[in-house]
C-alpha atoms as a PDB file:
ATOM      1  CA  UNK A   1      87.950  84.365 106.232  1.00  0.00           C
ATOM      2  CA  UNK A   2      89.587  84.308 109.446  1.00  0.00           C
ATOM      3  CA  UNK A   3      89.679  88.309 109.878  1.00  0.00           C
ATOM      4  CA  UNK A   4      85.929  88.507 108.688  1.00  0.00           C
ATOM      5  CA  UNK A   5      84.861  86.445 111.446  1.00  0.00           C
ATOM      6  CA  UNK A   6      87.108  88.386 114.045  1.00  0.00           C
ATOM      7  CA  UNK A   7      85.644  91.043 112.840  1.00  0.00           C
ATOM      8  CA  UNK A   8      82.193  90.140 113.143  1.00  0.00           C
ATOM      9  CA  UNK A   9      82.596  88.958 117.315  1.00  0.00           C
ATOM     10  CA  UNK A  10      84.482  92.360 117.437  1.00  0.00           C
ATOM     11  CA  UNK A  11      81.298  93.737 116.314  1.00  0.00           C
ATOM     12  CA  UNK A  12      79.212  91.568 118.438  1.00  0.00           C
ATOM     13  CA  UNK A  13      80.683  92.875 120.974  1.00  0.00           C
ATOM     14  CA  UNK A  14      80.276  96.394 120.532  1.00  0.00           C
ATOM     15  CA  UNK A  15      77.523  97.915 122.900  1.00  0.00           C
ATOM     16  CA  UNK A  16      73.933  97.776 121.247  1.00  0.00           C
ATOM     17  CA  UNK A  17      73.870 101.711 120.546  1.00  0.00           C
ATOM     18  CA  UNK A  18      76.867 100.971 118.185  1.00  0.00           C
ATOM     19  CA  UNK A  19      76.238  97.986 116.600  1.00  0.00           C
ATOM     20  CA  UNK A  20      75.787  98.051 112.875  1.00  0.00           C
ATOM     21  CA  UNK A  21      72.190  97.223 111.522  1.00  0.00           C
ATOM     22  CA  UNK A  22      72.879  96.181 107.748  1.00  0.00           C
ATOM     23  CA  UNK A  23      76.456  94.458 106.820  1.00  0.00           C
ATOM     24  CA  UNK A  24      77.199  96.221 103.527  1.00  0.00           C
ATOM     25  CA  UNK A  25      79.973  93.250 102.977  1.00  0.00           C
ATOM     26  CA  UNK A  26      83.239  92.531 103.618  1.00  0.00           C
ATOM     27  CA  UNK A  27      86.376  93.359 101.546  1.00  0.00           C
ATOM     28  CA  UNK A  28      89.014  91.821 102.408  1.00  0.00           C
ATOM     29  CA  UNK A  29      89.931  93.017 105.572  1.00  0.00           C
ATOM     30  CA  UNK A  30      87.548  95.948 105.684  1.00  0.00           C
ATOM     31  CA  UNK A  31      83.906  95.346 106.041  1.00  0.00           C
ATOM     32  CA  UNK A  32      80.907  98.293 105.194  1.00  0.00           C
ATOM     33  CA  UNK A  33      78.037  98.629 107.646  1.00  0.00           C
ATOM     34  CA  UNK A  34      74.886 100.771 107.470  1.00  0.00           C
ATOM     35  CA  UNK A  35      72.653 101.693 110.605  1.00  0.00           C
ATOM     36  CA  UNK A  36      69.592 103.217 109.611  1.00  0.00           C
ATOM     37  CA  UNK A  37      68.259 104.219 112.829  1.00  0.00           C
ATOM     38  CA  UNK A  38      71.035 106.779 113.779  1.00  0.00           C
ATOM     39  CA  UNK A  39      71.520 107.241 110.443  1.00  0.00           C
ATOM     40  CA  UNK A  40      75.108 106.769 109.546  1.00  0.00           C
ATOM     41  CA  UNK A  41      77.420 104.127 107.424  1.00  0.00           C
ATOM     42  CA  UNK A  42      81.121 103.453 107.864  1.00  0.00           C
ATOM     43  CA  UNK A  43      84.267 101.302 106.706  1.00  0.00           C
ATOM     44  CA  UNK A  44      85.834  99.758 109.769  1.00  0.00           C
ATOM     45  CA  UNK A  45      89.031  97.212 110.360  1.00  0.00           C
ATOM     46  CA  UNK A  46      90.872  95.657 112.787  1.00  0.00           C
ATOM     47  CA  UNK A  47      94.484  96.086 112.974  1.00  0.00           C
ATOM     48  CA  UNK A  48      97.293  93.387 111.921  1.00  0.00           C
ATOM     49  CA  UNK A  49      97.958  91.044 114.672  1.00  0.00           C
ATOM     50  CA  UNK A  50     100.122  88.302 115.593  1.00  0.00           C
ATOM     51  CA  UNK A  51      99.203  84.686 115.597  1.00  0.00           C
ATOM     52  CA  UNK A  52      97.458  83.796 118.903  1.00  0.00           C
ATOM     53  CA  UNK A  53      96.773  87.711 119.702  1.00  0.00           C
ATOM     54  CA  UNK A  54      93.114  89.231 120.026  1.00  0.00           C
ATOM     55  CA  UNK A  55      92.925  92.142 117.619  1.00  0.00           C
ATOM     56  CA  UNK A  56      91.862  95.309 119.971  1.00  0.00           C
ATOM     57  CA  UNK A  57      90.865  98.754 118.553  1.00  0.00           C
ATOM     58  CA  UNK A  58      89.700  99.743 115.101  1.00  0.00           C
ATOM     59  CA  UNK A  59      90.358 101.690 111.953  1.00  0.00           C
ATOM     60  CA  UNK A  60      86.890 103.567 110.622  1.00  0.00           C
ATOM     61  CA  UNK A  61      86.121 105.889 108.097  1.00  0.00           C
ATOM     62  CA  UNK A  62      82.106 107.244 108.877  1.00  0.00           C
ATOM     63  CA  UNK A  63      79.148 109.322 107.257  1.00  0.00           C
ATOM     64  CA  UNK A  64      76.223 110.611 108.936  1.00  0.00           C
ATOM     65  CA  UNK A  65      74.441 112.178 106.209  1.00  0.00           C
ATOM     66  CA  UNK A  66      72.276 114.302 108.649  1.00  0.00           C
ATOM     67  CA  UNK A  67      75.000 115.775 110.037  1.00  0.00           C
ATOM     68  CA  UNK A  68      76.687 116.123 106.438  1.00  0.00           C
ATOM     69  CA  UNK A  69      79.994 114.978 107.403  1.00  0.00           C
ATOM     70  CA  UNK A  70      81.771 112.285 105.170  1.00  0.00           C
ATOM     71  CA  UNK A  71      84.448 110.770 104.886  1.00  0.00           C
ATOM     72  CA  UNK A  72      85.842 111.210 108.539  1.00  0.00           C
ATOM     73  CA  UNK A  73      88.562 108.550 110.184  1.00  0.00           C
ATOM     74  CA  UNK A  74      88.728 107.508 113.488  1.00  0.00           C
ATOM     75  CA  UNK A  75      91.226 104.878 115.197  1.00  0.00           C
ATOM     76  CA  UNK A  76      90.459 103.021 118.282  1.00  0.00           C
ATOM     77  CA  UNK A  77      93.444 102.329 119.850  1.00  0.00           C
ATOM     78  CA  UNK A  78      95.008  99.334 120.746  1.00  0.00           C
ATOM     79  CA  UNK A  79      95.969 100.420 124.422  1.00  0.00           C
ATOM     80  CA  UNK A  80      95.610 103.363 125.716  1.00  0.00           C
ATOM     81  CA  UNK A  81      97.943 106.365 125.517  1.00  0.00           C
ATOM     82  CA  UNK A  82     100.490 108.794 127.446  1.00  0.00           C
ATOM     83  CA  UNK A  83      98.589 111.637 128.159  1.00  0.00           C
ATOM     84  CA  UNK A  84     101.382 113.964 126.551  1.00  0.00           C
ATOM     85  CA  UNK A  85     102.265 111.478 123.689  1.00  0.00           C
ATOM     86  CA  UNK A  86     101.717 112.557 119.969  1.00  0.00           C
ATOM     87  CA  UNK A  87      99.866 110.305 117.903  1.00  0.00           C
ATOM     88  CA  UNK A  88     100.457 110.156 114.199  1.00  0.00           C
ATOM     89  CA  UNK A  89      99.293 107.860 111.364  1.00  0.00           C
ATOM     90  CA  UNK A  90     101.611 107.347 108.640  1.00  0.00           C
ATOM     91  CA  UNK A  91      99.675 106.340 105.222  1.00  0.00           C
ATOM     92  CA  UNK A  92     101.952 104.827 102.561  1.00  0.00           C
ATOM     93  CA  UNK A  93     105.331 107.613 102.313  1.00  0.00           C
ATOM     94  CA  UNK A  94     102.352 110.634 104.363  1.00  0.00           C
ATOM     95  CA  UNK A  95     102.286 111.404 107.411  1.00  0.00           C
ATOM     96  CA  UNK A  96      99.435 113.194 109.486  1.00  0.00           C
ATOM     97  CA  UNK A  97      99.140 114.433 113.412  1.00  0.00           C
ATOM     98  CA  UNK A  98      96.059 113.122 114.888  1.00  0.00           C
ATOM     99  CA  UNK A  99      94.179 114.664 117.919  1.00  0.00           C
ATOM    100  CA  UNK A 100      93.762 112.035 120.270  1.00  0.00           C
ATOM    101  CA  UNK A 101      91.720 111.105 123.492  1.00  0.00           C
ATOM    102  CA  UNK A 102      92.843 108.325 125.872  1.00  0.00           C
ATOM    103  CA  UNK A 103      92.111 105.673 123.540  1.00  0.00           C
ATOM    104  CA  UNK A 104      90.669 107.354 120.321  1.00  0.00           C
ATOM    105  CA  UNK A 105      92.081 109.522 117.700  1.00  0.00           C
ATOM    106  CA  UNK A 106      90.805 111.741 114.869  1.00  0.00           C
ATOM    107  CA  UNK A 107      92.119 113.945 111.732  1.00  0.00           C
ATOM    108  CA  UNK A 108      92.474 117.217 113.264  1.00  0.00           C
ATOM    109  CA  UNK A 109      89.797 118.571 110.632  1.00  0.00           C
ATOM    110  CA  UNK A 110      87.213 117.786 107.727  1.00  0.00           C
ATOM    111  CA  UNK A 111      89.961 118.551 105.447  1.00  0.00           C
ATOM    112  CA  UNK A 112      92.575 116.279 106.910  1.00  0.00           C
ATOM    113  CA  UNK A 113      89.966 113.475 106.664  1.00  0.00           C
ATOM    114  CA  UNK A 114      89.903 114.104 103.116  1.00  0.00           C
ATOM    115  CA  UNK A 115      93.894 114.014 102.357  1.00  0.00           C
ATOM    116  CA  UNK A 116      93.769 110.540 105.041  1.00  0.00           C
ATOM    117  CA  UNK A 117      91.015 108.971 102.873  1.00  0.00           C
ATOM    118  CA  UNK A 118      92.654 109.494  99.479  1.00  0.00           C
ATOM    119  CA  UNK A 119      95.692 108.709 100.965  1.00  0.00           C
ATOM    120  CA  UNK A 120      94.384 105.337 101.930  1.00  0.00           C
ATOM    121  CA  UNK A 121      93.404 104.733  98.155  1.00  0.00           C
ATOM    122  CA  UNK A 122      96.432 104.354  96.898  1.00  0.00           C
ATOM    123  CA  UNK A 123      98.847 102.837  99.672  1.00  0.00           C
ATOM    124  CA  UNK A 124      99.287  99.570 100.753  1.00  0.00           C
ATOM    125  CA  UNK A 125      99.049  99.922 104.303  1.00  0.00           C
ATOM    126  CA  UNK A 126      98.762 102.232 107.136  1.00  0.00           C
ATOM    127  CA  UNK A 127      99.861 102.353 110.696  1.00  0.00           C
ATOM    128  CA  UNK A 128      99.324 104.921 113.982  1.00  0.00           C
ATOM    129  CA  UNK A 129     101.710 105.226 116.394  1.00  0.00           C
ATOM    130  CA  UNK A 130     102.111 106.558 119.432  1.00  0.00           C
ATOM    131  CA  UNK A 131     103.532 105.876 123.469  1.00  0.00           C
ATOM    132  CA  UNK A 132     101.728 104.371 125.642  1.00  0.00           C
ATOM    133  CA  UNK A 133     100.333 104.550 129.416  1.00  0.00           C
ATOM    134  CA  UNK A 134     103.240 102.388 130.094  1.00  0.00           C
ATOM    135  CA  UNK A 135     105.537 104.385 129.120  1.00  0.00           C
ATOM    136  CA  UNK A 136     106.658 102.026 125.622  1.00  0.00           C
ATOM    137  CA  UNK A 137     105.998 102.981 121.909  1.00  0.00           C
ATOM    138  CA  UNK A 138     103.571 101.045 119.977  1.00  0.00           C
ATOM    139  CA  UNK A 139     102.015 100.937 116.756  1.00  0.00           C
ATOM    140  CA  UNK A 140      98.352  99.745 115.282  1.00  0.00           C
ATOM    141  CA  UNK A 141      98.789  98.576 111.653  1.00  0.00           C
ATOM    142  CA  UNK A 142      95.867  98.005 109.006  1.00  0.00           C
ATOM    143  CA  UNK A 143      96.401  96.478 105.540  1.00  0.00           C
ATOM    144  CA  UNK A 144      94.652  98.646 103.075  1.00  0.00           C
ATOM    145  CA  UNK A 145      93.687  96.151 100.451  1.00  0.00           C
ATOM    146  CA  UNK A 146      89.660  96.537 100.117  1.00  0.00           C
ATOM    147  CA  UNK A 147      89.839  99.551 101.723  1.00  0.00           C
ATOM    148  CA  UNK A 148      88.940 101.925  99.133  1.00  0.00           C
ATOM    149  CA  UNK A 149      85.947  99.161  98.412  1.00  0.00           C
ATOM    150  CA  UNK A 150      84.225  99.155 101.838  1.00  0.00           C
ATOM    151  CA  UNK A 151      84.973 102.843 102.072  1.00  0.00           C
ATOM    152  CA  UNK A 152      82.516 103.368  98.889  1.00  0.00           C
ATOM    153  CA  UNK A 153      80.136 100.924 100.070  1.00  0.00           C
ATOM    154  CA  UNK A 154      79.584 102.593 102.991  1.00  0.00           C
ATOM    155  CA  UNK A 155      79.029 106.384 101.292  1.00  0.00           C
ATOM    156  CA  UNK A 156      76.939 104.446  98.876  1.00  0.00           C
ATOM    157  CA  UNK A 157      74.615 102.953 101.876  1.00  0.00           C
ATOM    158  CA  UNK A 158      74.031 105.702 103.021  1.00  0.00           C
ATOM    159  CA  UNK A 159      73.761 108.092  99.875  1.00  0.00           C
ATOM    160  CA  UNK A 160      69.718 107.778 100.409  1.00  0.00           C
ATOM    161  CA  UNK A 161      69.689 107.963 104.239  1.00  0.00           C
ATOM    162  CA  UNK A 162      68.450 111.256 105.706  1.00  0.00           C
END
């Protein structure tokens, strides 16, 4: 209950262009959004935390059926990054090179969103890692349990948008 709500002000207070229109629901962790208007859907967490910490950045999985793309994962980062530091996400025993901005990162194409996304199905949890600005290695994890759940309610949300 506790993560749904910190997800929710997290959402709140995401600028107005981003802000999710329709809550799909929550699973677990992971909660499924729709907005119409642009039109897109997406699957989105927070990462794991310690007690007393703000979570900062976000795990999301997106489809914008105009643009036909599904399927594709993007992590906000929890801090930002060195500007020659690697990023990868590790997904149960896989491991996959992102391309990365200062504080976002991406699969480095439409097929290694696929092999993320099913990859997420069936692990536990998942984790991206990388240095940062600072100069000290850190890592974003994300529980995966209802995962797989939001992801579907999200493709499903938007399966009659155009």
């Amino acid at each position: 209950m506790r993560r749904s709500i910190a997800l929710t002000l997290a959402l709140i207070a995401v600028p107005a262009t981003a802000m999710a229109r329709d809550s799909l629901g929550m699973f677990e962790s992971w909660g499924a959004f729709r907005d119409p208007a642009t039109p897109r859907c997406y699957a989105i967490a927070q990462p794991r935390v310690r007690r007393g910490q703000q979570p900062k950045g976000f795990a999301a999985v997106g489809t914008w059926p105009r643009k036909r793309v599904r399927g594709q994962v993007h992590f906000r980062l929890s801090r930002p990054r060195a500007d020659d530091a690697k990023v990868t996400l590790g997904v149960g025993d896989r491991r996959f090179a992102l391309v990365a901005g200062q504080v976002d990162a991406w699969a480095t194409d439409a097929r290694a969103d696929a092999a993320i996304v099913a990859a997420m199905r069936s692990a536990t949890s998942m984790s991206v890692s990388t240095v940062g600005a600072d100069g000290r290695g850190f890592a974003d994890s994300y529980a995966l349990r209802g995962a797989a759940t939001a992801m579907d309610a999200a493709a499903l949300g938007c399966a009659k948008l155009r």
